[in-house]
N, C-alpha and C. Protein backbone atom coordinates (compact mmCIF):
# COMPACT_ATOMS: atom_id res chain seq x y z
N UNK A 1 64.26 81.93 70.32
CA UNK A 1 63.66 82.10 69.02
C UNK A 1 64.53 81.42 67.96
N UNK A 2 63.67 81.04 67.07
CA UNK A 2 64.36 80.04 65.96
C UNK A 2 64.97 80.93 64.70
N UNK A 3 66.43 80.38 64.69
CA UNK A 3 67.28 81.36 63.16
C UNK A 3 66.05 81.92 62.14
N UNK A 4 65.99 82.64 61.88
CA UNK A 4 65.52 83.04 60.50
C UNK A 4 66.25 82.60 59.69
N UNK A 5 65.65 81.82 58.69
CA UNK A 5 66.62 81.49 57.31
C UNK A 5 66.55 81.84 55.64
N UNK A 6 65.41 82.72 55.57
CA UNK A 6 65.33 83.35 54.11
C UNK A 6 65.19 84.40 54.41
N UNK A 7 65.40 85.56 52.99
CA UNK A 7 65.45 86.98 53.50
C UNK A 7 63.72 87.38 53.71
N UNK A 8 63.39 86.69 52.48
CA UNK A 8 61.71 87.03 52.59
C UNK A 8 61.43 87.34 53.91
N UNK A 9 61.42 86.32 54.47
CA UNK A 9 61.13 86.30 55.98
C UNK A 9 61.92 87.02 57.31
N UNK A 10 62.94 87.62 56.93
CA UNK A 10 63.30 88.14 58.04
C UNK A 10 62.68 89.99 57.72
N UNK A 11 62.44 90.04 56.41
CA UNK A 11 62.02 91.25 55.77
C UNK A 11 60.52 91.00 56.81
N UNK A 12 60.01 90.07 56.46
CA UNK A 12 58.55 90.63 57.33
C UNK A 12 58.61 91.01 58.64
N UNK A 13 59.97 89.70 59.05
CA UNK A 13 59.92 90.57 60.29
C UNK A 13 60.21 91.46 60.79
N UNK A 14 61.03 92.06 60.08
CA UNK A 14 61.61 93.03 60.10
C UNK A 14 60.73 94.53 60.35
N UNK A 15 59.57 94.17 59.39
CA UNK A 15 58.80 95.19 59.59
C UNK A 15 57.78 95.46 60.45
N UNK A 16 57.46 94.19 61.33
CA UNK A 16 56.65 93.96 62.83
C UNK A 16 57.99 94.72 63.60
N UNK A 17 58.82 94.89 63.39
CA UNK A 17 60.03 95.02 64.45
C UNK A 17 60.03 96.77 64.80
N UNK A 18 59.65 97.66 63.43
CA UNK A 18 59.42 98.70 62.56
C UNK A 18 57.83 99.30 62.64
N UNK A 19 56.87 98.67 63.36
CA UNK A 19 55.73 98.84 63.57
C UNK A 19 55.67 101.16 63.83
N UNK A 20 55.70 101.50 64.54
CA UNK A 20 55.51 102.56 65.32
C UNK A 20 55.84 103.59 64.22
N UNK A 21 55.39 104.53 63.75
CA UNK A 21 55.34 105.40 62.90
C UNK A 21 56.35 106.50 62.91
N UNK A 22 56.57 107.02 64.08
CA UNK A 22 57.93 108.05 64.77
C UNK A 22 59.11 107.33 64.27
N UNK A 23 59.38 105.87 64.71
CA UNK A 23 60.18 105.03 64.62
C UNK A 23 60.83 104.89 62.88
N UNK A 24 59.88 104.48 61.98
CA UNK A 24 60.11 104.45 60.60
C UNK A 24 60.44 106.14 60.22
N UNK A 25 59.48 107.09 60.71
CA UNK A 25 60.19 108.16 59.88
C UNK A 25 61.75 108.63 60.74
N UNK A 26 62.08 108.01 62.02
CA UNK A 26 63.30 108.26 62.10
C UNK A 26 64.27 106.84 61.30
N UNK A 27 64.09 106.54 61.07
CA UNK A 27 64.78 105.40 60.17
C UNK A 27 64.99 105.66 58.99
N UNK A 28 63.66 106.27 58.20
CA UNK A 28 63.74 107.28 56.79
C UNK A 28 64.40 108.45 56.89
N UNK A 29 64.57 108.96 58.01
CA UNK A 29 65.34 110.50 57.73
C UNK A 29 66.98 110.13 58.29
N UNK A 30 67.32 108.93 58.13
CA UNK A 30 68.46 108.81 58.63
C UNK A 30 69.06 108.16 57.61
N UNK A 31 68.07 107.29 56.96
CA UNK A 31 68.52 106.57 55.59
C UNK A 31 69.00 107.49 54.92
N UNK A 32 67.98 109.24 54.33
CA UNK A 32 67.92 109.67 53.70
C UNK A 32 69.24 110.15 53.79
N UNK A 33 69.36 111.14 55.23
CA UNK A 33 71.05 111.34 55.76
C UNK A 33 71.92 110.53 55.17
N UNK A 34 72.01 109.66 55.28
CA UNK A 34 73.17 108.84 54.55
C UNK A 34 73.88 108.91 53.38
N UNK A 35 72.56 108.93 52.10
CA UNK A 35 72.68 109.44 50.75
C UNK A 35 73.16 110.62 50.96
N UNK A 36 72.45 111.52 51.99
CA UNK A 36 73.20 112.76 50.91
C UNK A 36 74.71 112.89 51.74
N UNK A 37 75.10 112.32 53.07
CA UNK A 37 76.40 112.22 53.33
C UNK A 37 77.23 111.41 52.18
N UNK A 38 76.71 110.41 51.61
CA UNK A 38 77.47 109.75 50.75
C UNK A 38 77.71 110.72 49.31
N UNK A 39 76.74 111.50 48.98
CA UNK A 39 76.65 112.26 47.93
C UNK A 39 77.97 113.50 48.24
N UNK A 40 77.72 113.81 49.20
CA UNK A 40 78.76 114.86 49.32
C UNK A 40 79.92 114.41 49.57
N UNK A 41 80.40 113.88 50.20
CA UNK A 41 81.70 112.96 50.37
C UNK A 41 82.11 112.75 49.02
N UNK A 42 81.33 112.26 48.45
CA UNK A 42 81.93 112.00 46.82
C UNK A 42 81.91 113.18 46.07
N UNK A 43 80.95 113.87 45.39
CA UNK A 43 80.80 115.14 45.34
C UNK A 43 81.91 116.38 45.37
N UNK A 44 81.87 116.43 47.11
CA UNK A 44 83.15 117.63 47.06
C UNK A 44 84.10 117.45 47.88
N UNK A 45 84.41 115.63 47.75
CA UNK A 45 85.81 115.19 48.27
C UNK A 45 86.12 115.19 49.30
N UNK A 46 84.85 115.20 50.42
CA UNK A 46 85.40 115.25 52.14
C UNK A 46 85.52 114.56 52.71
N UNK A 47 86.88 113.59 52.47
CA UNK A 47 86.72 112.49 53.26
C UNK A 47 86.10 112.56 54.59
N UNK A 48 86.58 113.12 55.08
CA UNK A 48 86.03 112.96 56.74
C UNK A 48 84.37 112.55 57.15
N UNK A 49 83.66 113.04 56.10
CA UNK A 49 81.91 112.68 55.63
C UNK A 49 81.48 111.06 56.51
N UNK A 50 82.91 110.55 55.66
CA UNK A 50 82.89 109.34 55.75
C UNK A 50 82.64 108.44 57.17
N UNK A 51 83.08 109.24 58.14
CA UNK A 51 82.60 108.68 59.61
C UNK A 51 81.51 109.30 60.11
N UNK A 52 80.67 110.33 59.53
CA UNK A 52 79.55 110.29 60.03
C UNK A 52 78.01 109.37 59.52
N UNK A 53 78.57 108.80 58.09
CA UNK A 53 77.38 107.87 57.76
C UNK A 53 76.90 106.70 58.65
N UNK A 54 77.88 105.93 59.44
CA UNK A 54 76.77 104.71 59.88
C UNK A 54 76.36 105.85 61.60
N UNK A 55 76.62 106.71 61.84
CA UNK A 55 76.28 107.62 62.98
C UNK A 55 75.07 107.96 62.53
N UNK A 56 74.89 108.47 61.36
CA UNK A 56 73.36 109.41 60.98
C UNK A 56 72.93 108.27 60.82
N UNK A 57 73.15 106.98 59.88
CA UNK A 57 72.21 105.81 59.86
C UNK A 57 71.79 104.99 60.84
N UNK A 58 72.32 104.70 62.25
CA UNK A 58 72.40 104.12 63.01
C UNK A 58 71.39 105.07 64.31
N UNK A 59 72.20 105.68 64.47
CA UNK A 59 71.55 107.31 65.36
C UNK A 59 70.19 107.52 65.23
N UNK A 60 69.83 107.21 64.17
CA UNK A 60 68.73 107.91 64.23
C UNK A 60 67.65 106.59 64.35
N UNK A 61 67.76 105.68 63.59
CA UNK A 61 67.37 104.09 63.70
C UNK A 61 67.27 103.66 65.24
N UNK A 62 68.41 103.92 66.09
CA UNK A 62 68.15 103.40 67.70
C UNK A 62 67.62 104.20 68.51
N UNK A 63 67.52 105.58 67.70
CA UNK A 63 66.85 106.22 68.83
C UNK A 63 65.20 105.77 68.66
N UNK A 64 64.82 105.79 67.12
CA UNK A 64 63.59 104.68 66.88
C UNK A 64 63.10 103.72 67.96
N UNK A 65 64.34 102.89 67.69
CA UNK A 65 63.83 101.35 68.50
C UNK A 65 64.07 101.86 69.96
N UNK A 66 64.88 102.48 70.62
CA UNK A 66 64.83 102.46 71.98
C UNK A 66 64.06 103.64 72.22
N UNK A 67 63.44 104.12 72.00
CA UNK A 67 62.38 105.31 72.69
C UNK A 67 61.21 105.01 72.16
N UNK A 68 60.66 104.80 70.91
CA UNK A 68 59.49 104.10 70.39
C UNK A 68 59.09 102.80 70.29
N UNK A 69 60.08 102.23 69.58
CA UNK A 69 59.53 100.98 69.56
C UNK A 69 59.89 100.19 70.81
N UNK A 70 60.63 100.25 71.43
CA UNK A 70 61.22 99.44 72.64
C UNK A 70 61.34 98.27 72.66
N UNK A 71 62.34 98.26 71.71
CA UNK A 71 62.99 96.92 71.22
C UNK A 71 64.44 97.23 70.62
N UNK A 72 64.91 96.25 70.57
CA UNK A 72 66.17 95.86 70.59
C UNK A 72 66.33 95.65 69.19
N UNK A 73 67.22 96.13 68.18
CA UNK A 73 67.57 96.25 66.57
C UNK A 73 67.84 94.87 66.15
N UNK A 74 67.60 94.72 64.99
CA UNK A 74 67.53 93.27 64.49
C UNK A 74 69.18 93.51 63.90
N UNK A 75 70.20 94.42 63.82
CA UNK A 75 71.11 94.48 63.34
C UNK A 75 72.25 93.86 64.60
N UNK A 76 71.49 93.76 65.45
CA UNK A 76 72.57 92.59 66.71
C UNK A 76 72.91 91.05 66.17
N UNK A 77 71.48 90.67 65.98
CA UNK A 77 71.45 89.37 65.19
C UNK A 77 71.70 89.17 63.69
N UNK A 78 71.23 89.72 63.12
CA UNK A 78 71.13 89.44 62.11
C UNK A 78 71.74 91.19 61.24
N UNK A 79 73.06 91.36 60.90
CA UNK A 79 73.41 92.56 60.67
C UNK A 79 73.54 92.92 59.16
N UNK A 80 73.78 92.00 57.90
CA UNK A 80 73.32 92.38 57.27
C UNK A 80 72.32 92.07 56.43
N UNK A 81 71.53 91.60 56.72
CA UNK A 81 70.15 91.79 56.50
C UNK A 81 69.44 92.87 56.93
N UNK A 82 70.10 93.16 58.42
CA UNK A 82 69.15 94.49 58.49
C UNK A 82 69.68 95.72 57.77
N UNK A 83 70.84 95.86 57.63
CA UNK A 83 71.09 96.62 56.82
C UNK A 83 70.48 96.79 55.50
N UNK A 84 70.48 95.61 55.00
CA UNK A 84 69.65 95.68 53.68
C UNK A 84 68.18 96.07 53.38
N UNK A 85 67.82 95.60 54.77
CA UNK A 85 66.26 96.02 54.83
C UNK A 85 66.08 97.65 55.10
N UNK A 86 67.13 98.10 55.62
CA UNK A 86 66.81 99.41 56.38
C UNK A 86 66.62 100.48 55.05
N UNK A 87 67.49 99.80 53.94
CA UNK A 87 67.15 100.15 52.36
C UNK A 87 66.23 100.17 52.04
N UNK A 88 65.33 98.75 51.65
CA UNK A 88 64.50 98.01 51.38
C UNK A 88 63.39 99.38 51.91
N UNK A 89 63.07 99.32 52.94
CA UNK A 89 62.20 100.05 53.40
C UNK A 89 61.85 101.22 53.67
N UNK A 90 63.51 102.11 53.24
CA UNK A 90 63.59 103.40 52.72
C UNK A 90 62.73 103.89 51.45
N UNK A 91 63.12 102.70 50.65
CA UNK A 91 62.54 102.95 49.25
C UNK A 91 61.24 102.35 48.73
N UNK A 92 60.74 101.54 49.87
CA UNK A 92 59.33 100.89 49.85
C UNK A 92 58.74 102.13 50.23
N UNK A 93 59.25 102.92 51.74
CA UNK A 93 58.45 103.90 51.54
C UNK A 93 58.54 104.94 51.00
N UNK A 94 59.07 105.17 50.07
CA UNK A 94 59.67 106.28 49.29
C UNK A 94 58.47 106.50 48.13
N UNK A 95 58.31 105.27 47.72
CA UNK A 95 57.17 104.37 46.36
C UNK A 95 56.46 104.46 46.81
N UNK A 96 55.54 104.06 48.00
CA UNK A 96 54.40 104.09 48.30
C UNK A 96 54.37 102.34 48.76
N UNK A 97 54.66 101.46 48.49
CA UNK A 97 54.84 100.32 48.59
C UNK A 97 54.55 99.75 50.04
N UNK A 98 55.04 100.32 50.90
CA UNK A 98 54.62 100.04 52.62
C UNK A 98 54.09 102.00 52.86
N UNK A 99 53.29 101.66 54.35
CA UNK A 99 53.19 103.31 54.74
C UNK A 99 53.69 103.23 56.00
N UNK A 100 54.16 104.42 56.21
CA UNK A 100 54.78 104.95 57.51
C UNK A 100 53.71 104.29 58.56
N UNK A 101 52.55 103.99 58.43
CA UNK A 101 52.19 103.82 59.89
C UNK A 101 51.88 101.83 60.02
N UNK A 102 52.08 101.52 58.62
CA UNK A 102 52.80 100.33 58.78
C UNK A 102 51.24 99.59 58.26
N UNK A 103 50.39 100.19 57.67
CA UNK A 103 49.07 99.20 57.31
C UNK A 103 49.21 99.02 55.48
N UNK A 104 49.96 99.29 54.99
CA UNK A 104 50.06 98.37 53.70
C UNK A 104 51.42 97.75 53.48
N UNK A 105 51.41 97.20 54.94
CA UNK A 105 52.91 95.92 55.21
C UNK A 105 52.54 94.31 54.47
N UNK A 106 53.55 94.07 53.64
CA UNK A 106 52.86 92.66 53.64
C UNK A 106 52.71 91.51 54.51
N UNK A 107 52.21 90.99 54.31
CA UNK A 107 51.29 89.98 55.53
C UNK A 107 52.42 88.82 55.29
């Protein structure tokens, strides 16, 4: 397969990658995990917080792709971009902007 070379485009693909509905809301409830690990860590000073964020973000994201979607994370190849997207699409679906079952994705 050929590099992806703009973000536009790895964002779409990103979200063919993201298809399966189980899959995105474990991706959203892991994003969400994150914030509030990051919130509390800062908050009420626990450092230690600090090594469970890419665990809850990650954890919950591969169990996505390897039990639902059955595929392999775009964060092998391409790592931060997917990171960025895994944002991106926290808060797309947060807005209403994409839906969990993936039919107001842009084309």
């Amino acid at each position: 397969m050929e590099r992806i070379k703009t973000y536009s485009e790895f964002y779409r693909f990103y979200l063919t990658e993201h298809k399966n509905k189980t899959s995105r809301m474990l991706h959203f409830i892991g994003t969400f995990l994150v914030f509030v690990l990051i919130f509390l860590a800062i908050y009420l000073e626990i450092t230690y917080l600090w090594y469970f964020v890419p665990i809850m973000g990650y954890g919950f994201a591969w169990v996505g792709h390897f039990f639902f979607e059955k595929n392999k994370p775009a964060t092998f190849k391409y790592p931060l971009w997917s990171l960025i997207s895994d944002f991106k699409m926290f808060f797309d679906l947060l807005f209403g902007r994409i839906s969990m079952d993936g039919s107001r994705d842009p084309v």
